[in-house]
C-alpha atoms as a PDB file:
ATOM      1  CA  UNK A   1       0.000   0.000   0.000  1.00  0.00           C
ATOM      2  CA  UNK A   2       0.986   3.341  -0.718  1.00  0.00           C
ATOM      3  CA  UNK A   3       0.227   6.775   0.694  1.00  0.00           C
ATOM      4  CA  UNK A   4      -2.586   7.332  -2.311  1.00  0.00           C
ATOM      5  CA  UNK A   5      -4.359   4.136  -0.720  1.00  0.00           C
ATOM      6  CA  UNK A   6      -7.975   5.300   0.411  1.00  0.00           C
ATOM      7  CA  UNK A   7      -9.108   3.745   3.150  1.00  0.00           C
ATOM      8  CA  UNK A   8     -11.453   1.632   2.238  1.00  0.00           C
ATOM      9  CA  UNK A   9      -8.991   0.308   0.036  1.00  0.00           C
ATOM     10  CA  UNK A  10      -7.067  -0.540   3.322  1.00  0.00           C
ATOM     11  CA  UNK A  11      -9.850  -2.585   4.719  1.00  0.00           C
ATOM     12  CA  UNK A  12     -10.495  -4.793   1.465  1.00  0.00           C
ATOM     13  CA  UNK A  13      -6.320  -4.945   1.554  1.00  0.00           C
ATOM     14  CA  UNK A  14      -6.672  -6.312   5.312  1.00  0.00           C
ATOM     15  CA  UNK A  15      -9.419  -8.168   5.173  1.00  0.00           C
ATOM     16  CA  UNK A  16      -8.436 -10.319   2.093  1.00  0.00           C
ATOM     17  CA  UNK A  17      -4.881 -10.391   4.024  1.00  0.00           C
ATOM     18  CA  UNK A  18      -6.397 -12.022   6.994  1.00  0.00           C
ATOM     19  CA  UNK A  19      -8.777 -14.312   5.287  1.00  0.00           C
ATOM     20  CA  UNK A  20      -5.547 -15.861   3.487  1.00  0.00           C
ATOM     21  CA  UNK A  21      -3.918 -15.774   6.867  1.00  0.00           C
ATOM     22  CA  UNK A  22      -6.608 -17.905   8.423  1.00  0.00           C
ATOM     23  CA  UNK A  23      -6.995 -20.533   5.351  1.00  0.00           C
ATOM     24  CA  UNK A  24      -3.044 -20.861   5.705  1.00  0.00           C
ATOM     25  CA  UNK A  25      -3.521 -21.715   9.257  1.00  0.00           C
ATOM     26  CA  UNK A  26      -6.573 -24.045   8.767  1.00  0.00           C
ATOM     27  CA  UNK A  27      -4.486 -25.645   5.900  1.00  0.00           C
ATOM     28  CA  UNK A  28      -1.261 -26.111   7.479  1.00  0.00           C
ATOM     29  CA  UNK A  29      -2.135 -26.519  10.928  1.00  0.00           C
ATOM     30  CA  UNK A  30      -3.567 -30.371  10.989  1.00  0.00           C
ATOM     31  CA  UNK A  31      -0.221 -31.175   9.130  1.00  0.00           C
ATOM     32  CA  UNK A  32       2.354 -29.514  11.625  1.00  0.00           C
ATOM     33  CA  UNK A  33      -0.188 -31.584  14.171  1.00  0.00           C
ATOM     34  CA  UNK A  34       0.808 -35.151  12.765  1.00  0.00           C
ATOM     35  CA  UNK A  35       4.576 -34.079  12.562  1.00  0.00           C
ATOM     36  CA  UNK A  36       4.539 -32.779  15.874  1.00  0.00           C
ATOM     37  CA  UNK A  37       2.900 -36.091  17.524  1.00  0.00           C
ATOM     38  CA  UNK A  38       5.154 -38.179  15.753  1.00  0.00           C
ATOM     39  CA  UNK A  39       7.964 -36.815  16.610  1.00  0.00           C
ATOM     40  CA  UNK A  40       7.114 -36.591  20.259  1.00  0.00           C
ATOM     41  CA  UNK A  41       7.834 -38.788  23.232  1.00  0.00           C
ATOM     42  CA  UNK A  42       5.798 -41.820  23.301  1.00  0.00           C
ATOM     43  CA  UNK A  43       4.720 -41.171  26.725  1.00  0.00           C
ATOM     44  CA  UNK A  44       3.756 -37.726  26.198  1.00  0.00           C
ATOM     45  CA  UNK A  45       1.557 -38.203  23.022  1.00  0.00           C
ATOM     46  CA  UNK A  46      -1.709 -38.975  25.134  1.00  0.00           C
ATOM     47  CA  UNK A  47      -1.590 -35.780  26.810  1.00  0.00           C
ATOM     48  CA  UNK A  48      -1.130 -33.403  23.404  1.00  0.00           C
ATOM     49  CA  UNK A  49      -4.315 -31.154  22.164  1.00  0.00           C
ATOM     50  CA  UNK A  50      -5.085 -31.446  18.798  1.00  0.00           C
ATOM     51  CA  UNK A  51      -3.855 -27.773  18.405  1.00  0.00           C
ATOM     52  CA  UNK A  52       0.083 -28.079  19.480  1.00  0.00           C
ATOM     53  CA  UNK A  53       2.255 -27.919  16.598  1.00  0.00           C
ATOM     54  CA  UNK A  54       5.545 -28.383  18.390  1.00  0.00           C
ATOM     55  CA  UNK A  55       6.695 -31.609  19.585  1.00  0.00           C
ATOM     56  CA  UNK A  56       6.551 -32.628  22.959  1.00  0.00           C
ATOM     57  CA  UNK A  57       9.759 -33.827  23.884  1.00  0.00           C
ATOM     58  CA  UNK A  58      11.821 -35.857  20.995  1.00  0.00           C
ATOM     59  CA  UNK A  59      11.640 -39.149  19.869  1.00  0.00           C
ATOM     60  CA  UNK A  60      12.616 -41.272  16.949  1.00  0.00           C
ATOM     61  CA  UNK A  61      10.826 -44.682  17.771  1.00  0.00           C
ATOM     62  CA  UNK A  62       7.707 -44.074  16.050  1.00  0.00           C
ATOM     63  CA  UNK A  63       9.284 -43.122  12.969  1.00  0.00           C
ATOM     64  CA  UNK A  64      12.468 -46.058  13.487  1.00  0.00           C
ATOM     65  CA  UNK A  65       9.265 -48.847  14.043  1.00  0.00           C
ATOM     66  CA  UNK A  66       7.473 -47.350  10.286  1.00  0.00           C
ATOM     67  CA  UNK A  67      10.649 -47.523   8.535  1.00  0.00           C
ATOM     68  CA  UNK A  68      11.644 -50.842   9.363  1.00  0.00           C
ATOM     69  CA  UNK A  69       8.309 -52.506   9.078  1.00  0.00           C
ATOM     70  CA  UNK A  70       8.294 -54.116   5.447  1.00  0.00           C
ATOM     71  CA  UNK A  71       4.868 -53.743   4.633  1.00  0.00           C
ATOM     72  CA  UNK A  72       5.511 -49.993   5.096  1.00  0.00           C
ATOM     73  CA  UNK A  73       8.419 -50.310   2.826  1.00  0.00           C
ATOM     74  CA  UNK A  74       6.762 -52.563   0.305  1.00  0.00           C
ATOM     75  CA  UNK A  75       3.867 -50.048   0.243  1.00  0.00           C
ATOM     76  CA  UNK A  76       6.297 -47.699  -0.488  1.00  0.00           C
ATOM     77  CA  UNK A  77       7.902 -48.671  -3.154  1.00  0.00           C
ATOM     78  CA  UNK A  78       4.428 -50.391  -5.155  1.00  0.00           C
ATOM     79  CA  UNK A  79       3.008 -46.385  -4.098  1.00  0.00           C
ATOM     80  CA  UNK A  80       5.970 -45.020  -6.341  1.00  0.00           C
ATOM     81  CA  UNK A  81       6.105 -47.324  -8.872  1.00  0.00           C
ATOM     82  CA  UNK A  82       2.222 -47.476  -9.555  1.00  0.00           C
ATOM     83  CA  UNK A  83       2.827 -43.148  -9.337  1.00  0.00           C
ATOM     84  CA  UNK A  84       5.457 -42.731 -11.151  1.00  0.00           C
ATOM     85  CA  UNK A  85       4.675 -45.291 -14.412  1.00  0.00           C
ATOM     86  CA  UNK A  86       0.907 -44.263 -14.395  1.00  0.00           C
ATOM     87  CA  UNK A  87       1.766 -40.303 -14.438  1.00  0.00           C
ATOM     88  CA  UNK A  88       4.074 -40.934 -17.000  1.00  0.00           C
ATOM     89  CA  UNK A  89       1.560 -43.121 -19.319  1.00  0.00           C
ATOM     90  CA  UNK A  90      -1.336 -40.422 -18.439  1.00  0.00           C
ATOM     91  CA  UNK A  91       0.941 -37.518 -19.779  1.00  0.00           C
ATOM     92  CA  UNK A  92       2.236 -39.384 -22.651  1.00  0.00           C
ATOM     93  CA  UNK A  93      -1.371 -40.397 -24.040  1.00  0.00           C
ATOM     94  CA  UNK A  94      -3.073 -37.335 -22.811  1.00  0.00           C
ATOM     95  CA  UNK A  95      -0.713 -35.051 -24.806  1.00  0.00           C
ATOM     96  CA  UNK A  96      -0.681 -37.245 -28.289  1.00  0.00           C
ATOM     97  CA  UNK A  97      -4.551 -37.431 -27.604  1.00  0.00           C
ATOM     98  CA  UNK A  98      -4.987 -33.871 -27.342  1.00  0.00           C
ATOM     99  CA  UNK A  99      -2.618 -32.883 -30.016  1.00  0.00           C
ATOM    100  CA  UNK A 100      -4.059 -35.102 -32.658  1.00  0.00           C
ATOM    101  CA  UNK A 101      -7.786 -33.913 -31.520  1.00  0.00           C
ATOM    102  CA  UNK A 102      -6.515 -30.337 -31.719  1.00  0.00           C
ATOM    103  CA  UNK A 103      -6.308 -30.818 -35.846  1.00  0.00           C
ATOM    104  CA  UNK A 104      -9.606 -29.384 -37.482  1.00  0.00           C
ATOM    105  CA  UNK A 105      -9.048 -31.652 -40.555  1.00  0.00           C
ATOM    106  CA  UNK A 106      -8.957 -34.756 -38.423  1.00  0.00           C
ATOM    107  CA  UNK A 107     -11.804 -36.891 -39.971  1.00  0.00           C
ATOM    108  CA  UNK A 108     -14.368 -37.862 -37.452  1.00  0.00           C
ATOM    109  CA  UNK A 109     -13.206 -34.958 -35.073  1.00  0.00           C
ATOM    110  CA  UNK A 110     -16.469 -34.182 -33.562  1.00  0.00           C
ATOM    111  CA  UNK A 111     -17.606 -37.539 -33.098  1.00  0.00           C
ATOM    112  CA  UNK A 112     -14.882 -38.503 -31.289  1.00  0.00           C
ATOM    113  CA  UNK A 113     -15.184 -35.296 -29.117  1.00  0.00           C
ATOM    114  CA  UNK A 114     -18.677 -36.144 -28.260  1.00  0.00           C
ATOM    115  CA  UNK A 115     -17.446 -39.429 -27.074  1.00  0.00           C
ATOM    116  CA  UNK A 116     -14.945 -37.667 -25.000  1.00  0.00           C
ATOM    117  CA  UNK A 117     -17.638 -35.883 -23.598  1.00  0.00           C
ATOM    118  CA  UNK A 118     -20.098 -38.625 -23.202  1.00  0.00           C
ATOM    119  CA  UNK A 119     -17.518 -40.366 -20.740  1.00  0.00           C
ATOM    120  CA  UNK A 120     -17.430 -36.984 -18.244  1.00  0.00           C
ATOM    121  CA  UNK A 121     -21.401 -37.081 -18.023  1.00  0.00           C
ATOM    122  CA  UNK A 122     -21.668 -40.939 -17.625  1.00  0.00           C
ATOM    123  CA  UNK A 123     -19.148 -42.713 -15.653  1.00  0.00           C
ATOM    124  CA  UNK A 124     -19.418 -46.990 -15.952  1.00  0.00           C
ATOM    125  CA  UNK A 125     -19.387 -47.252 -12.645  1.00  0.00           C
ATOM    126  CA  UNK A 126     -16.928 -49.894 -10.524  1.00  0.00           C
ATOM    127  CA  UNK A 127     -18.830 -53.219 -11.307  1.00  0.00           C
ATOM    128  CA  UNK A 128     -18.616 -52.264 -15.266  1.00  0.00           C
ATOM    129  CA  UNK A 129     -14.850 -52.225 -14.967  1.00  0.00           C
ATOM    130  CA  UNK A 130     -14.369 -54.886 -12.819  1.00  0.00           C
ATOM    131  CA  UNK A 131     -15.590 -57.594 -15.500  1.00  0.00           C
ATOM    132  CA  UNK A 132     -13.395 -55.394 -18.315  1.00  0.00           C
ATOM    133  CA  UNK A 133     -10.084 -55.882 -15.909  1.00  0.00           C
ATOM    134  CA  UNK A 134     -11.296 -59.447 -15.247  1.00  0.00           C
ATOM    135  CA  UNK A 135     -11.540 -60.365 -18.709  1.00  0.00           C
ATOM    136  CA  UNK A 136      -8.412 -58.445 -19.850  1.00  0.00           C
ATOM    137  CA  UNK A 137      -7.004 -60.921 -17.235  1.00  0.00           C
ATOM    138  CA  UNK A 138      -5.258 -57.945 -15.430  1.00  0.00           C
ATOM    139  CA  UNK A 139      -6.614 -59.049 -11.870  1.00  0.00           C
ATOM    140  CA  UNK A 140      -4.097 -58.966  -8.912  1.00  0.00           C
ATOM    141  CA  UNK A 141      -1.772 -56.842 -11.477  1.00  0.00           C
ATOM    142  CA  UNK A 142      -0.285 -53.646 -11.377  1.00  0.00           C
ATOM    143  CA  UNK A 143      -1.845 -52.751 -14.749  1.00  0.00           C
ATOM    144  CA  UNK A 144      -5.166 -52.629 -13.431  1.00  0.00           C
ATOM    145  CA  UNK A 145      -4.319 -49.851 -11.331  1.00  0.00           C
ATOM    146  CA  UNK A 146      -1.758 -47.795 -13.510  1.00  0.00           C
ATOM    147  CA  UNK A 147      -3.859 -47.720 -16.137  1.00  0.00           C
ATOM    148  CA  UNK A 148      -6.676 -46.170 -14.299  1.00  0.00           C
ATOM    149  CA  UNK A 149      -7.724 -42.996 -16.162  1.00  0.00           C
ATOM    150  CA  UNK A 150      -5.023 -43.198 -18.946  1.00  0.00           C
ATOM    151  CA  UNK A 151      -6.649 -40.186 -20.564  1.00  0.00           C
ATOM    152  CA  UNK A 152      -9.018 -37.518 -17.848  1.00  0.00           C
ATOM    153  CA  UNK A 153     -11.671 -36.569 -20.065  1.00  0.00           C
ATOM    154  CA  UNK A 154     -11.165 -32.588 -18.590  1.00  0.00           C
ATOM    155  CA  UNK A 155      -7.476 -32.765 -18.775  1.00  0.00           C
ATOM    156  CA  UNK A 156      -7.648 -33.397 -22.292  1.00  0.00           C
ATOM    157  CA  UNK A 157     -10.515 -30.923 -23.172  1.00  0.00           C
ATOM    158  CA  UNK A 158      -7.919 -28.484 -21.570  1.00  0.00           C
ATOM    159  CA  UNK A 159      -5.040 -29.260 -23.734  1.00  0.00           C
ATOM    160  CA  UNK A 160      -6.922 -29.286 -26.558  1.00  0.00           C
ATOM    161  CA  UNK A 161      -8.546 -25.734 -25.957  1.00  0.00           C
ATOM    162  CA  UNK A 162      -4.501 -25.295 -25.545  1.00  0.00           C
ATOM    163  CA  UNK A 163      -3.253 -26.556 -28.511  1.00  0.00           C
ATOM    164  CA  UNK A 164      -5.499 -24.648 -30.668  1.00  0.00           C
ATOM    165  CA  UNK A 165      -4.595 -21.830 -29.622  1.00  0.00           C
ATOM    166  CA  UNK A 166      -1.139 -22.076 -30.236  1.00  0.00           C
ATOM    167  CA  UNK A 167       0.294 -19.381 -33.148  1.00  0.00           C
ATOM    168  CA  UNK A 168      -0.502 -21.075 -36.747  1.00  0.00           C
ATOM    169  CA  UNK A 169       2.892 -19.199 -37.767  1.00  0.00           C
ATOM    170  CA  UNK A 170       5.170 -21.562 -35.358  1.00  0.00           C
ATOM    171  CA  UNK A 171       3.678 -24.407 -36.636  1.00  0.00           C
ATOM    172  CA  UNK A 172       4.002 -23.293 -40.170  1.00  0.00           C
ATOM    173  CA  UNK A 173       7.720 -22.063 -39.356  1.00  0.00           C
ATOM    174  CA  UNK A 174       8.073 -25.691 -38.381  1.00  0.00           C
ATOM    175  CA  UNK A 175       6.409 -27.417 -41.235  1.00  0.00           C
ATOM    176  CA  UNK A 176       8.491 -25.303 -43.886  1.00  0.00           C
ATOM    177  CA  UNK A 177      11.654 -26.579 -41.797  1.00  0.00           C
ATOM    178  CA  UNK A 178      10.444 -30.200 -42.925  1.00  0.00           C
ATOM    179  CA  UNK A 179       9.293 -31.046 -39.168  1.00  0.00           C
ATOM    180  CA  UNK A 180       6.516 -34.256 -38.808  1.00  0.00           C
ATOM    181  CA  UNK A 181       3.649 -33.737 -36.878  1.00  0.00           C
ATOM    182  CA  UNK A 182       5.658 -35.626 -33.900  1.00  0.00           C
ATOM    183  CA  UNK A 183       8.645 -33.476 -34.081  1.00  0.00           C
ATOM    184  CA  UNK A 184       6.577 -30.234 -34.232  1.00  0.00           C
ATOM    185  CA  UNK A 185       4.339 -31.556 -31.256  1.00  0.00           C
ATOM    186  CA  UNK A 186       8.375 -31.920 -29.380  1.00  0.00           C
ATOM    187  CA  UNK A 187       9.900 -29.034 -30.084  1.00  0.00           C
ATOM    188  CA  UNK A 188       7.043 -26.134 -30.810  1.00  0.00           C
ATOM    189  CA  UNK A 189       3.817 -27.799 -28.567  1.00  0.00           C
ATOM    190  CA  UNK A 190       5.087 -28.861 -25.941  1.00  0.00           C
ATOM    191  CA  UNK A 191       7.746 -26.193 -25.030  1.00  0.00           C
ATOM    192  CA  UNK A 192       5.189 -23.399 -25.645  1.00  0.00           C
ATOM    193  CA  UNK A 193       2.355 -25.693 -22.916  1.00  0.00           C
ATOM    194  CA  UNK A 194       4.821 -27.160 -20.880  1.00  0.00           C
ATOM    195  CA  UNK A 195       3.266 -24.978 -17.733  1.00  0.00           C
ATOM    196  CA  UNK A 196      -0.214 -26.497 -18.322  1.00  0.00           C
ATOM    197  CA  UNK A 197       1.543 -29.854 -19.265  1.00  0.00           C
ATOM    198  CA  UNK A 198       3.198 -29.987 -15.898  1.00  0.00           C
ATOM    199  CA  UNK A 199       0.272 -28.723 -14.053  1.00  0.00           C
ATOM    200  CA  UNK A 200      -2.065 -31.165 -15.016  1.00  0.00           C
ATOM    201  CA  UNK A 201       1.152 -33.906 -14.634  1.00  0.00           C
ATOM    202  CA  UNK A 202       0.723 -32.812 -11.104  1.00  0.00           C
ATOM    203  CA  UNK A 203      -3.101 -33.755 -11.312  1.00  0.00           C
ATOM    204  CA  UNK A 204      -2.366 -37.245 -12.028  1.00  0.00           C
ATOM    205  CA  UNK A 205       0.467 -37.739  -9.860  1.00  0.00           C
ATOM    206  CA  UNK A 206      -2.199 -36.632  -6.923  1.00  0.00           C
ATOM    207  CA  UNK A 207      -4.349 -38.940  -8.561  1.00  0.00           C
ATOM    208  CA  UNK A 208      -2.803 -42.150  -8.819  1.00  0.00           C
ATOM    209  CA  UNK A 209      -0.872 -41.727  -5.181  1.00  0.00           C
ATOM    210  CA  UNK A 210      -4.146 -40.838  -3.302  1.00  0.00           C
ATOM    211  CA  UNK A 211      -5.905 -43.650  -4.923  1.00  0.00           C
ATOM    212  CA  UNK A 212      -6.795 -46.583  -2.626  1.00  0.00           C
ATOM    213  CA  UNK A 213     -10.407 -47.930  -3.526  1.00  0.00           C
ATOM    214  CA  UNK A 214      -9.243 -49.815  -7.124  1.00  0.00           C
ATOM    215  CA  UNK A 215      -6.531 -50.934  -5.254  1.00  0.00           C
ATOM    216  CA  UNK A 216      -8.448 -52.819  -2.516  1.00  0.00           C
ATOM    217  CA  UNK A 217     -10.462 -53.684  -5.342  1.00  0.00           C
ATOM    218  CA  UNK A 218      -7.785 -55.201  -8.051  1.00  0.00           C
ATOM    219  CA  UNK A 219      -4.922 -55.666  -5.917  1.00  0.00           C
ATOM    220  CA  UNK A 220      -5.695 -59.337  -3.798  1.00  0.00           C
ATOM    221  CA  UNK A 221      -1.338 -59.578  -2.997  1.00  0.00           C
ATOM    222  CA  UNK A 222      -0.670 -57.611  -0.027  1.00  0.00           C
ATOM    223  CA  UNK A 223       2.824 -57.274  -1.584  1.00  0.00           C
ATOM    224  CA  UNK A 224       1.205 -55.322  -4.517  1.00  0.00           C
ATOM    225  CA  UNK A 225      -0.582 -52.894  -2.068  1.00  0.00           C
ATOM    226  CA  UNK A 226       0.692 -49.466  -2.036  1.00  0.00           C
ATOM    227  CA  UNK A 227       0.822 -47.008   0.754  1.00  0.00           C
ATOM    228  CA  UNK A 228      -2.321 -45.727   0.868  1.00  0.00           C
ATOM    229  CA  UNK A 229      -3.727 -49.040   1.521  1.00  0.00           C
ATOM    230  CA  UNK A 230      -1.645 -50.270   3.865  1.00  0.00           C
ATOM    231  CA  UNK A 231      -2.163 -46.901   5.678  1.00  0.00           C
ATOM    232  CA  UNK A 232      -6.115 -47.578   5.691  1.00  0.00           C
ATOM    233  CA  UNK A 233      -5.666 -51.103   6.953  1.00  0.00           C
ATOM    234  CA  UNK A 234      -3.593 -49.588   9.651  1.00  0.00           C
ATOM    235  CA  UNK A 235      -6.490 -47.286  10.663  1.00  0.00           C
ATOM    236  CA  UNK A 236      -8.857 -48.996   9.980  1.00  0.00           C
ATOM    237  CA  UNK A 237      -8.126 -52.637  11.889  1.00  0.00           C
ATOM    238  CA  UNK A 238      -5.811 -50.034  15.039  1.00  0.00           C
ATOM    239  CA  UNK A 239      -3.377 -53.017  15.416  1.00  0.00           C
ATOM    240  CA  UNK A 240      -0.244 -51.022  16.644  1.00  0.00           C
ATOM    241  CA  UNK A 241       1.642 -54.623  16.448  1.00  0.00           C
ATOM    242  CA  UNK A 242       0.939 -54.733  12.216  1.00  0.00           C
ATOM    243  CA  UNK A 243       2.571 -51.710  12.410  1.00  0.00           C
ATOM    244  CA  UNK A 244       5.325 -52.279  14.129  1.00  0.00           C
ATOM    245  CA  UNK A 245       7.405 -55.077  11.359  1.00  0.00           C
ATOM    246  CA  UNK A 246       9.564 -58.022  12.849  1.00  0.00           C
ATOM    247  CA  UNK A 247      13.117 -57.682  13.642  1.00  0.00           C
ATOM    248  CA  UNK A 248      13.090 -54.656  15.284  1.00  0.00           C
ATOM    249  CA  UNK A 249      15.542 -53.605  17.667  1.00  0.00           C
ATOM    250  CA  UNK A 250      12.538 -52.212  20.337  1.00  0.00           C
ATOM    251  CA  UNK A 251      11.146 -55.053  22.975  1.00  0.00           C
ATOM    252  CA  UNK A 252       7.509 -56.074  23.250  1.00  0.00           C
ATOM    253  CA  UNK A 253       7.237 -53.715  26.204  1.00  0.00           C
ATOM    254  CA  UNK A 254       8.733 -50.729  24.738  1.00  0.00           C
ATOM    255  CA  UNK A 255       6.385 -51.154  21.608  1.00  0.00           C
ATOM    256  CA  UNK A 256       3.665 -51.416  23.738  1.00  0.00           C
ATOM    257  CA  UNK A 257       4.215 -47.936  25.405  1.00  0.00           C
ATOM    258  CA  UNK A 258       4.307 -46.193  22.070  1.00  0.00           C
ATOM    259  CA  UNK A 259       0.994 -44.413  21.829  1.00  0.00           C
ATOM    260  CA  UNK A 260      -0.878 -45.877  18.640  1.00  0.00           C
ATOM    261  CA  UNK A 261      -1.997 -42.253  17.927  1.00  0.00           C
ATOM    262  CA  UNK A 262       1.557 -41.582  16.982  1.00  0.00           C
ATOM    263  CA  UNK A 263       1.614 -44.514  14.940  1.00  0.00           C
ATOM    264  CA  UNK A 264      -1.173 -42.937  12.605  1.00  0.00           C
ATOM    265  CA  UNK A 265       0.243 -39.873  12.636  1.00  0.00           C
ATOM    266  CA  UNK A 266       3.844 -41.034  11.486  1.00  0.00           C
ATOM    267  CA  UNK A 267       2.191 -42.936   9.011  1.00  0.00           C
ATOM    268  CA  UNK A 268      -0.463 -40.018   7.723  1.00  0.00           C
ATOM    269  CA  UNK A 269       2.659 -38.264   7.870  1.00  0.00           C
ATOM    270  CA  UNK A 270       4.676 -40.362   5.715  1.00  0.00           C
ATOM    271  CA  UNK A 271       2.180 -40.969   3.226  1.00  0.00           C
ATOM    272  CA  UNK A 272       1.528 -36.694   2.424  1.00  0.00           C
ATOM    273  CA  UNK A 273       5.440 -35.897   2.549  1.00  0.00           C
ATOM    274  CA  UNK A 274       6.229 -36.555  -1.147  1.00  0.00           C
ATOM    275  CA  UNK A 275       3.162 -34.349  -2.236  1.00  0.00           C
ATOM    276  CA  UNK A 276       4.398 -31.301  -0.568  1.00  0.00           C
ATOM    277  CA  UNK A 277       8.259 -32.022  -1.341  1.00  0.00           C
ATOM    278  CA  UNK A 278       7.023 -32.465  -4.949  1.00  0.00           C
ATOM    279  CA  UNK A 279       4.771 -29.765  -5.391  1.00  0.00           C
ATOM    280  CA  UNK A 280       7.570 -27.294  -4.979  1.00  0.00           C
ATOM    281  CA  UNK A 281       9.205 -28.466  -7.956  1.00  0.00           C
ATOM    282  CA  UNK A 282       6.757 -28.079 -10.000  1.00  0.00           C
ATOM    283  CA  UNK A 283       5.067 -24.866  -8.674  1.00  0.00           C
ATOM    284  CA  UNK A 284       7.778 -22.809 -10.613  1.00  0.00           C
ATOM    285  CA  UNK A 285       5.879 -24.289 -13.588  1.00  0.00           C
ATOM    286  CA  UNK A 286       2.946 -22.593 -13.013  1.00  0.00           C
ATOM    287  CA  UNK A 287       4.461 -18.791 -12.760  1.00  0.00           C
ATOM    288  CA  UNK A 288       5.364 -19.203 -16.206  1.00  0.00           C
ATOM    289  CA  UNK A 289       2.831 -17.632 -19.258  1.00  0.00           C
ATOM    290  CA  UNK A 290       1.457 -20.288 -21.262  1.00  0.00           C
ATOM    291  CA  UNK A 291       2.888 -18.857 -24.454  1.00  0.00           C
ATOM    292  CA  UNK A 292       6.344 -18.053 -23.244  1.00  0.00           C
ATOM    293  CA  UNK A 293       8.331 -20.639 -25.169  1.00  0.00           C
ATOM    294  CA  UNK A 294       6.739 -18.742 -28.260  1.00  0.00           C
ATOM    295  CA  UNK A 295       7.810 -15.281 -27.430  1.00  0.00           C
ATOM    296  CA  UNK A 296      11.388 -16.636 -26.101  1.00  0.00           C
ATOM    297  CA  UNK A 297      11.658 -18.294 -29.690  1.00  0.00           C
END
């Protein structure tokens, strides 16, 4: 504010400052929470409010019992793997889908729009898809679950609105340089939408990581289950000992003192960290003008 600010200008400025101030606090609040109880000593956990933010003595154990457990690692490792091959396979077909649909002379165009469309209004439901994984005999595999949503129906009405509106010169710049249609989608498309590329990336990365249900569903090997669903077995059945893994260097009676509220905080904790380290990375993409490749060029 400056000293030509009116004052009711000063109020809007406050009041809009405080109401960010208080969603901040009611975001990040509950998440300083977990940390706090999980890092705290075992004994003190019981006697935390659900408002303290700053951990109550210091302890490693609940965090030393998570790590070593191998269903926690095993989750782990399927929640990454199922993340990380499903984003990639979503962005992949998304982008080629969008960029072919984006063509006005593509025959049959609007028909298959309207079938893009058709799938956002009516959605098959679970049983539906159950008897199409069954028969594609992709039961019990991790298929079943990375290829959940290959192409988002929105996402791709988004990058198609995108890719339309991307200059006609660049792309004729690129076709008198004797560029294909895949090496002008490479090196004028997707430098020119790479913000809105990585943005909705981050959509299906949330996606596929927060997603349990098909999981439960597909996924009968409790070697195949990620995170997530170990997590909601965790809360679900409160069996501190499941949690707790063999071969760990903590006695029966010091396991038994660790408050199983810390337990499902560590692991609540656990399974949100790699959202918010990620999101950081690729929040810088978002800054960035849609069309800033093509005024850079």
């Amino acid at each position: 504010m400056n000293a030509r600010t009116t004052p009711f200008e000063r109020i809007e400025y406050i009041i809009i400052l405080s109401a960010f101030a208080l969603m901040m606090v009611v975001t990040v609040q509950p998440i300083l929470h977990l940390v706090a109880v999980s890092f705290s000593e075992p004994e003190n956990v019981p006697g935390m409010s659900g408002l303290e933010v700053i951990p109550d003595g210091f302890s490693l154990q609940v965090w030393s019992l998570l790590i070593q457990n191998p269903n926690v690692q095993r989750g782990l490792f399927n929640a990454v793997l199922i993340t990380g091959v499903g984003t990639a396979i979503n962005i992949v077909a998304t982008v080629l889908m969008a960029w072919a649909l984006a063509q006005k002379a593509l025959p049959g165009r609007r028909w298959i729009l309207l079938l893009v469309l058709v799938t956002v209004v009516f959605d098959p439901g679970i049983i539906p898809d159950f008897f199409v994984m069954k028969k594609l005999g992709l039961l019990n595999s991790y298929w079943s679950v990375i290829l959940y949503r290959a192409v988002f129906a929105w996402y791709l009405i988004i990058l198609i609105r995108l890719f339309e509106e991307v200059p006609h010169e660049l792309l004729e710049a690129a076709e008198l340089d004797g560029a294909n249609a895949f090496q002008t989608l490479w090196h004028v498309v997707v430098p020119v939408a790479k913000s809105s590329i990585a943005m909705i990336g981050l959509f299906y990365l949330v996606l596929h990581w927060n997603e349990f249900f098909r999981s439960m569903i597909y996924l009968n090997d409790p070697d195949k289950w990620p995170l997530q669903v170990v997590l909601r077995q965790f809360v679900v059945e409160g069996d501190k000992l499941s949690m707790v893994g063999v071969g760990n260097m903590y006695s029966y009676n010091e396991i038994s003192q660790i408050s199983i509220r810390a337990l499902r905080a560590g692991m609540i904790t656990l399974t949100i960290a790699p959202l918010i380290l990620i999101y950081p990375l690729i929040l810088k993409f978002f800054t960035r003008g849609t069309m800033s490749g093509a005024v850079k060029g």
